[in-house]
Protein backbone atom coordinates (compact mmCIF):
# COMPACT_ATOMS: atom_id res chain seq x y z
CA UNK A 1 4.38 -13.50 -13.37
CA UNK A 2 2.95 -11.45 -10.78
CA UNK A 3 5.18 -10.43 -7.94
CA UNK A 4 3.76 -9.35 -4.40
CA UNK A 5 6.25 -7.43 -2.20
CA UNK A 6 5.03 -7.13 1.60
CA UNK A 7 6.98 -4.83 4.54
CA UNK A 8 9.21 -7.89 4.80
CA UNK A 9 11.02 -6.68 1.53
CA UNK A 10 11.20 -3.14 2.17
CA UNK A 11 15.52 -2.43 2.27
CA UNK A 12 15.39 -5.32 -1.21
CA UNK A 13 14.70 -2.31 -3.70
CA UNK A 14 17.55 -3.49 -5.22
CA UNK A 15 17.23 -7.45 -5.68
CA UNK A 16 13.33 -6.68 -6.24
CA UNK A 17 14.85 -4.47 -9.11
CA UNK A 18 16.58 -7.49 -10.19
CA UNK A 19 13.92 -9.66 -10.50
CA UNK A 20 11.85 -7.63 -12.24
CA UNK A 21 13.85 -6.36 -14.68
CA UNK A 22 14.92 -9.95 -16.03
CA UNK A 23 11.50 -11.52 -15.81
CA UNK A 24 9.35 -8.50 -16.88
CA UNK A 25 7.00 -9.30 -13.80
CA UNK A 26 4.88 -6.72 -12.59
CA UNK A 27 5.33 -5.37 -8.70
CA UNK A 28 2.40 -4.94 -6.50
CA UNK A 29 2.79 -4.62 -2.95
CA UNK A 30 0.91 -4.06 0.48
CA UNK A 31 0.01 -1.46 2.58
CA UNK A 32 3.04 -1.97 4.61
CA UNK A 33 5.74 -1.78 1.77
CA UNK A 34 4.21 1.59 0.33
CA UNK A 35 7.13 3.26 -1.65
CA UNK A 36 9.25 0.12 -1.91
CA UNK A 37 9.07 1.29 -6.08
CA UNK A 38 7.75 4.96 -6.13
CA UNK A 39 4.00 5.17 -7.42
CA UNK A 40 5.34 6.46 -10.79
CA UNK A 41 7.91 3.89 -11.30
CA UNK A 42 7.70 1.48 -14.59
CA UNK A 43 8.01 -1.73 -11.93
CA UNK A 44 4.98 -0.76 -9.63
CA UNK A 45 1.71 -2.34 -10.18
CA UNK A 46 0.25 -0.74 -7.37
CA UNK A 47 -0.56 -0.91 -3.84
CA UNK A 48 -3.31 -3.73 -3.07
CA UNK A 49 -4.70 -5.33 -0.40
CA UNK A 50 -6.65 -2.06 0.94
CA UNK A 51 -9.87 -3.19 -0.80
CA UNK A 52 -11.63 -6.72 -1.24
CA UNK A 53 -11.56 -6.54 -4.65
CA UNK A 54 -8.01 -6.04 -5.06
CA UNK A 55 -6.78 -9.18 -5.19
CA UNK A 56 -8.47 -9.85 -8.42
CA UNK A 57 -7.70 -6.59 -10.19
CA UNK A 58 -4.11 -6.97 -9.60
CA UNK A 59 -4.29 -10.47 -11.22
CA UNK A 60 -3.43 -12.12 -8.00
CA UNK A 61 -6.05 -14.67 -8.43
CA UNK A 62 -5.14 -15.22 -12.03
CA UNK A 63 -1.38 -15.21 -12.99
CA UNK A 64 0.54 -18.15 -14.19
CA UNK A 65 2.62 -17.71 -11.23
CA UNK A 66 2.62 -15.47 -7.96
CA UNK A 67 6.23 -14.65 -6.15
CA UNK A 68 5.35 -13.22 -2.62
CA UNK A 69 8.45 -11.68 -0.48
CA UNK A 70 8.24 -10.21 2.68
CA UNK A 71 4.29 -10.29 3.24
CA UNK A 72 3.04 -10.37 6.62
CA UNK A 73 -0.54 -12.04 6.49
CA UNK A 74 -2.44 -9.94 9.20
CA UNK A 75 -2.47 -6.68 6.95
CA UNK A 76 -5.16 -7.88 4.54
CA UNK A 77 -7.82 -10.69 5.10
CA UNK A 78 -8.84 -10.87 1.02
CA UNK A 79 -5.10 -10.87 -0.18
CA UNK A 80 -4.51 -14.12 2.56
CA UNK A 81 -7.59 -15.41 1.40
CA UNK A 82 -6.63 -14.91 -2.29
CA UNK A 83 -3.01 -16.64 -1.49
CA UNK A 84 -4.60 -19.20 0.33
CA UNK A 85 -6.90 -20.46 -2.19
CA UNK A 86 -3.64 -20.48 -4.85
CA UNK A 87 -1.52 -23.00 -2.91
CA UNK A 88 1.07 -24.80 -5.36
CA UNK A 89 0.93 -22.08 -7.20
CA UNK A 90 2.75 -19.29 -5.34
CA UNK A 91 6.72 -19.29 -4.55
CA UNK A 92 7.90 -17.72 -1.65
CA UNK A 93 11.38 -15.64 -2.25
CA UNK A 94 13.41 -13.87 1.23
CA UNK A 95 14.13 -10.49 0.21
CA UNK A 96 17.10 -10.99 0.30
CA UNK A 97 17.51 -14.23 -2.15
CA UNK A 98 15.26 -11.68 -4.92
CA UNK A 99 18.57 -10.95 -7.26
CA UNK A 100 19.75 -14.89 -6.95
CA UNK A 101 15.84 -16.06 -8.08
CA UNK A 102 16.04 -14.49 -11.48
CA UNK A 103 19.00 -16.93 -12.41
CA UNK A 104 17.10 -18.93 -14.24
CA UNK A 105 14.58 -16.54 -16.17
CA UNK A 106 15.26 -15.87 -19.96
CA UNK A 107 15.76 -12.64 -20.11
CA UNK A 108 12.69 -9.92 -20.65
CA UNK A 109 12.31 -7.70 -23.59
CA UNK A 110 10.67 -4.71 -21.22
CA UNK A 111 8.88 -4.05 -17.98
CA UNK A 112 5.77 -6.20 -17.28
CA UNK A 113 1.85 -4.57 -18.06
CA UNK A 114 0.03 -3.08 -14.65
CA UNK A 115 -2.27 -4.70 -13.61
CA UNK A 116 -5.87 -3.34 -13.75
CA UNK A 117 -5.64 -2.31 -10.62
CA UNK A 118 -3.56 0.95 -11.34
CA UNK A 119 -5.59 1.83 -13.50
CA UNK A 120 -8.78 1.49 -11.86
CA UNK A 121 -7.87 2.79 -8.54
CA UNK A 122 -6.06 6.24 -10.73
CA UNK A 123 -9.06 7.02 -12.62
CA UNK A 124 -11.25 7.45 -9.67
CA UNK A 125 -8.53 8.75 -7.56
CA UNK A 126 -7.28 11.15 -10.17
CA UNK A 127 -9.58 13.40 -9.90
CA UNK A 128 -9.88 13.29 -6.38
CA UNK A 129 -6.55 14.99 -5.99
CA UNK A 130 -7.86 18.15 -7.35
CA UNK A 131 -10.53 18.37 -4.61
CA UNK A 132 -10.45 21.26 -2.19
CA UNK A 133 -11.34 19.28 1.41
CA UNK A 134 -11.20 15.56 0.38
CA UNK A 135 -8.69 12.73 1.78
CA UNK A 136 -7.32 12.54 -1.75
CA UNK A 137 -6.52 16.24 -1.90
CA UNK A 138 -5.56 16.39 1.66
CA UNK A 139 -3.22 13.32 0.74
CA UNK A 140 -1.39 15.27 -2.15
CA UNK A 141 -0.25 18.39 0.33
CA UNK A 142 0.82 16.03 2.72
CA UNK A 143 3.10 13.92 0.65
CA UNK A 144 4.55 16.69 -1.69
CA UNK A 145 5.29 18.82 1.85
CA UNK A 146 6.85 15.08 3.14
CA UNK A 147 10.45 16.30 4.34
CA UNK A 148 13.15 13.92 3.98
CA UNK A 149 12.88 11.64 6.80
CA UNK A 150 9.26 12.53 7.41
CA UNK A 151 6.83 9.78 8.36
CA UNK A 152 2.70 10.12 7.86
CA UNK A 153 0.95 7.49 9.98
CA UNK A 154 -2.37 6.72 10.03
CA UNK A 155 -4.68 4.10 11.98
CA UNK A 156 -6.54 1.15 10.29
CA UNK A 157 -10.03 2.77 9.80
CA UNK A 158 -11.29 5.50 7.54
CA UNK A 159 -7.88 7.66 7.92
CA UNK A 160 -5.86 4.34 6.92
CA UNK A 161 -7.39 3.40 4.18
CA UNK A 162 -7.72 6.41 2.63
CA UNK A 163 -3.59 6.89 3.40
CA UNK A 164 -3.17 3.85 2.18
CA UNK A 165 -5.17 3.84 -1.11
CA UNK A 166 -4.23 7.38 -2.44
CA UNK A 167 -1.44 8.56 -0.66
CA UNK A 168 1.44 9.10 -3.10
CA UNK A 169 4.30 7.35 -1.59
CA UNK A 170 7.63 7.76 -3.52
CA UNK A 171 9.96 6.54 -0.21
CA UNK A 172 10.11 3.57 1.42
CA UNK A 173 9.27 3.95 4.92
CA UNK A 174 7.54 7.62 4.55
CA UNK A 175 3.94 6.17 5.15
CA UNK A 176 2.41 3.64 7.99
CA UNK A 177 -0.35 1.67 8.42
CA UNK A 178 -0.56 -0.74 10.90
CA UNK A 179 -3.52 -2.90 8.81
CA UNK A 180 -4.10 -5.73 11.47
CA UNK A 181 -2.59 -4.62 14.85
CA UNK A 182 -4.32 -3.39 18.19
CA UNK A 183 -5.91 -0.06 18.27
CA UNK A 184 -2.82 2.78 19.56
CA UNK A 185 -0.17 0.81 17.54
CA UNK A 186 -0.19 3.95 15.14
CA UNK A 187 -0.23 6.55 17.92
CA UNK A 188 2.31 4.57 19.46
CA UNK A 189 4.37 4.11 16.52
CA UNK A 190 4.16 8.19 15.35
CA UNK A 191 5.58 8.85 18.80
CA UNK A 192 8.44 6.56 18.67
CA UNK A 193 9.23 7.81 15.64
CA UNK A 194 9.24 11.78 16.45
CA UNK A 195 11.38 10.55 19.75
CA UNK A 196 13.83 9.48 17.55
CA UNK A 197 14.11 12.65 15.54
CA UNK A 198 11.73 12.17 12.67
CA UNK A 199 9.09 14.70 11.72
CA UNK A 200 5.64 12.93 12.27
CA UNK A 201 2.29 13.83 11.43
CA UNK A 202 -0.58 11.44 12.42
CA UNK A 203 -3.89 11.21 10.10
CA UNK A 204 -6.71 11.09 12.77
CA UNK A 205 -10.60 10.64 12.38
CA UNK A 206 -10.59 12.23 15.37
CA UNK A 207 -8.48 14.54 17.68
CA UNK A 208 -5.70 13.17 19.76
CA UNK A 209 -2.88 14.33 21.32
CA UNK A 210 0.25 12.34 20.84
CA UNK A 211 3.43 14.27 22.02
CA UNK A 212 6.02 15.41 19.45
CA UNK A 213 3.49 14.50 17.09
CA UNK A 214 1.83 16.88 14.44
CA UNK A 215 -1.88 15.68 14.33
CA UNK A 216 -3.84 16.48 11.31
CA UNK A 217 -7.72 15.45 11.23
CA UNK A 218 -9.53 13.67 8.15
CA UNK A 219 -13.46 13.57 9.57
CA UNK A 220 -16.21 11.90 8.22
CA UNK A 221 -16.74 14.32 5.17
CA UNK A 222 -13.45 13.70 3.82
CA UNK A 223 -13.32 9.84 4.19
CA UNK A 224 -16.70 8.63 3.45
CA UNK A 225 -19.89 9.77 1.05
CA UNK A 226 -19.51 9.87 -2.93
CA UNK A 227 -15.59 9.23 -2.58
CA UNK A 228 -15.67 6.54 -1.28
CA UNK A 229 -18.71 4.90 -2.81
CA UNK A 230 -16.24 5.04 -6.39
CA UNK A 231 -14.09 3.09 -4.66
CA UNK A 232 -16.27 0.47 -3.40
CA UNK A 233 -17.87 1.01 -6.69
CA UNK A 234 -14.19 -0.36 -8.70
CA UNK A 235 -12.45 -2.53 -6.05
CA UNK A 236 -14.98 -3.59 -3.53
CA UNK A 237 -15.49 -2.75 -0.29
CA UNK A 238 -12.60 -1.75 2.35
CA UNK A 239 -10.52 -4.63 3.41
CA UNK A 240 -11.27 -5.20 6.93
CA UNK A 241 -7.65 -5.67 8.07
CA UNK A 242 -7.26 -2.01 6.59
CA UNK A 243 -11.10 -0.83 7.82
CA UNK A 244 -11.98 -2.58 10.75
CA UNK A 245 -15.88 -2.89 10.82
CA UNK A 246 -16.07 -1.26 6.96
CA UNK A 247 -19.08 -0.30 5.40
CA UNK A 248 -20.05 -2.44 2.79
């Protein structure tokens, strides 16, 4: 059983826990519930959705049975099209009826396998991370300098997927990417954040000025070339909720 958690189910940590734990199914979840299980955490599966091929490394298109909670269609075309074309086969669980839907499961003897998906996306990301200049490097210092509270933010387009492929998220909430909304609704959404007290920083392809709002630039030679190319390369090209006119 394959379990897909979208921003909808972000504050059910604990019923997702729940379910999990007693059926052994494996967690994936979107771009908007990044951090809903840490990236490190037995339960996660990984974060999907941010490439085409996604949907069919994380098993989407092949488990006995899909349980999707909280997903908000408009942040990735391939995972509604993958849904879509698996209707009578999916259950849809509130977040917050997660705990009361494993009644009925036997009990599992550990957590479920990850999905290809983790794997795939790690081993080309890995070694990104140690990268001097590159989104994946760039994506490292950001989240391991995250204060508590902090929030990164990034557009849908070549700062957003990047974000939202590599960026280690550990907290719920730290990292947003509005995959499927109007162009300013992350500018927009940085500055309400760092009215309300939160320390923002806003992932850019290029320079704005959003006030209260630290604004860090990822140009062209950090989010596209050889990089990216290994992505495409393992998962397809960029979803184009998450990349809005992506390169193939």
């Amino acid at each position: 059983m394959l379990v897909l958690a979208g921003p909808g189910a972000v504050g059910a940590t604990a019923g997702l826990r729940v379910l999990a734990g007693i059926t052994g199914a494996t967690v994936v979840n979107t771009v908007g519930a990044k951090g809903l299980l840490a990236w490190d955490d037995p339960l996660h599966g990984g974060t999907i959705g941010i490439q085409e091929g996604d949907a069919a490394l994380a098993e989407l298109t092949t488990a006995d049975l899909v349980v999707t909670t909280g997903v908000d269609p408009a942040e990735s075309a391939s995972l509604s099209a993958g849904l879509a074309a698996r209707v009578g086969e999916t259950i849809d669980v509130p977040p917050a009826q997660l705990a009361l839907a494993a009644g009925g499961w036997p009990p599992a003897d550990a957590p479920g396998a990850r999905p290809p998906v983790y794997d795939a996306i790690a081993a080309v990301a890995g070694p990104l991370y140690e990268v001097e200049g590159s989104a994946a490097g760039a994506a490292r210092r950001l989240a391991a300098g995250l204060p508590a509270g902090g929030l990164v933010v990034a557009p849908p387009g070549p700062t957003g997927f990047w974000v939202g492929r590599i960026f280690p998220t550990a907290v719920a909430g730290s990292v947003a990417v509005p995959a499927g909304r109007p162009p300013g609704t992350a500018e927009d959404l940085g500055a309400r954040a760092a009215a309300a007290g939160r320390a923002v920083t806003l992932v850019v392809p290029a320079p704005v000025d959003v006030p209260g709002v630290t604004v860090e630039v990822w140009d062209e030679s950090m989010t596209h070339g050889d990089a990216l190319a290994a992505l495409v390369a393992v998962a397809g090209p960029p979803d184009e909720a998450i990349w809005p006119g992506r390169p193939g």
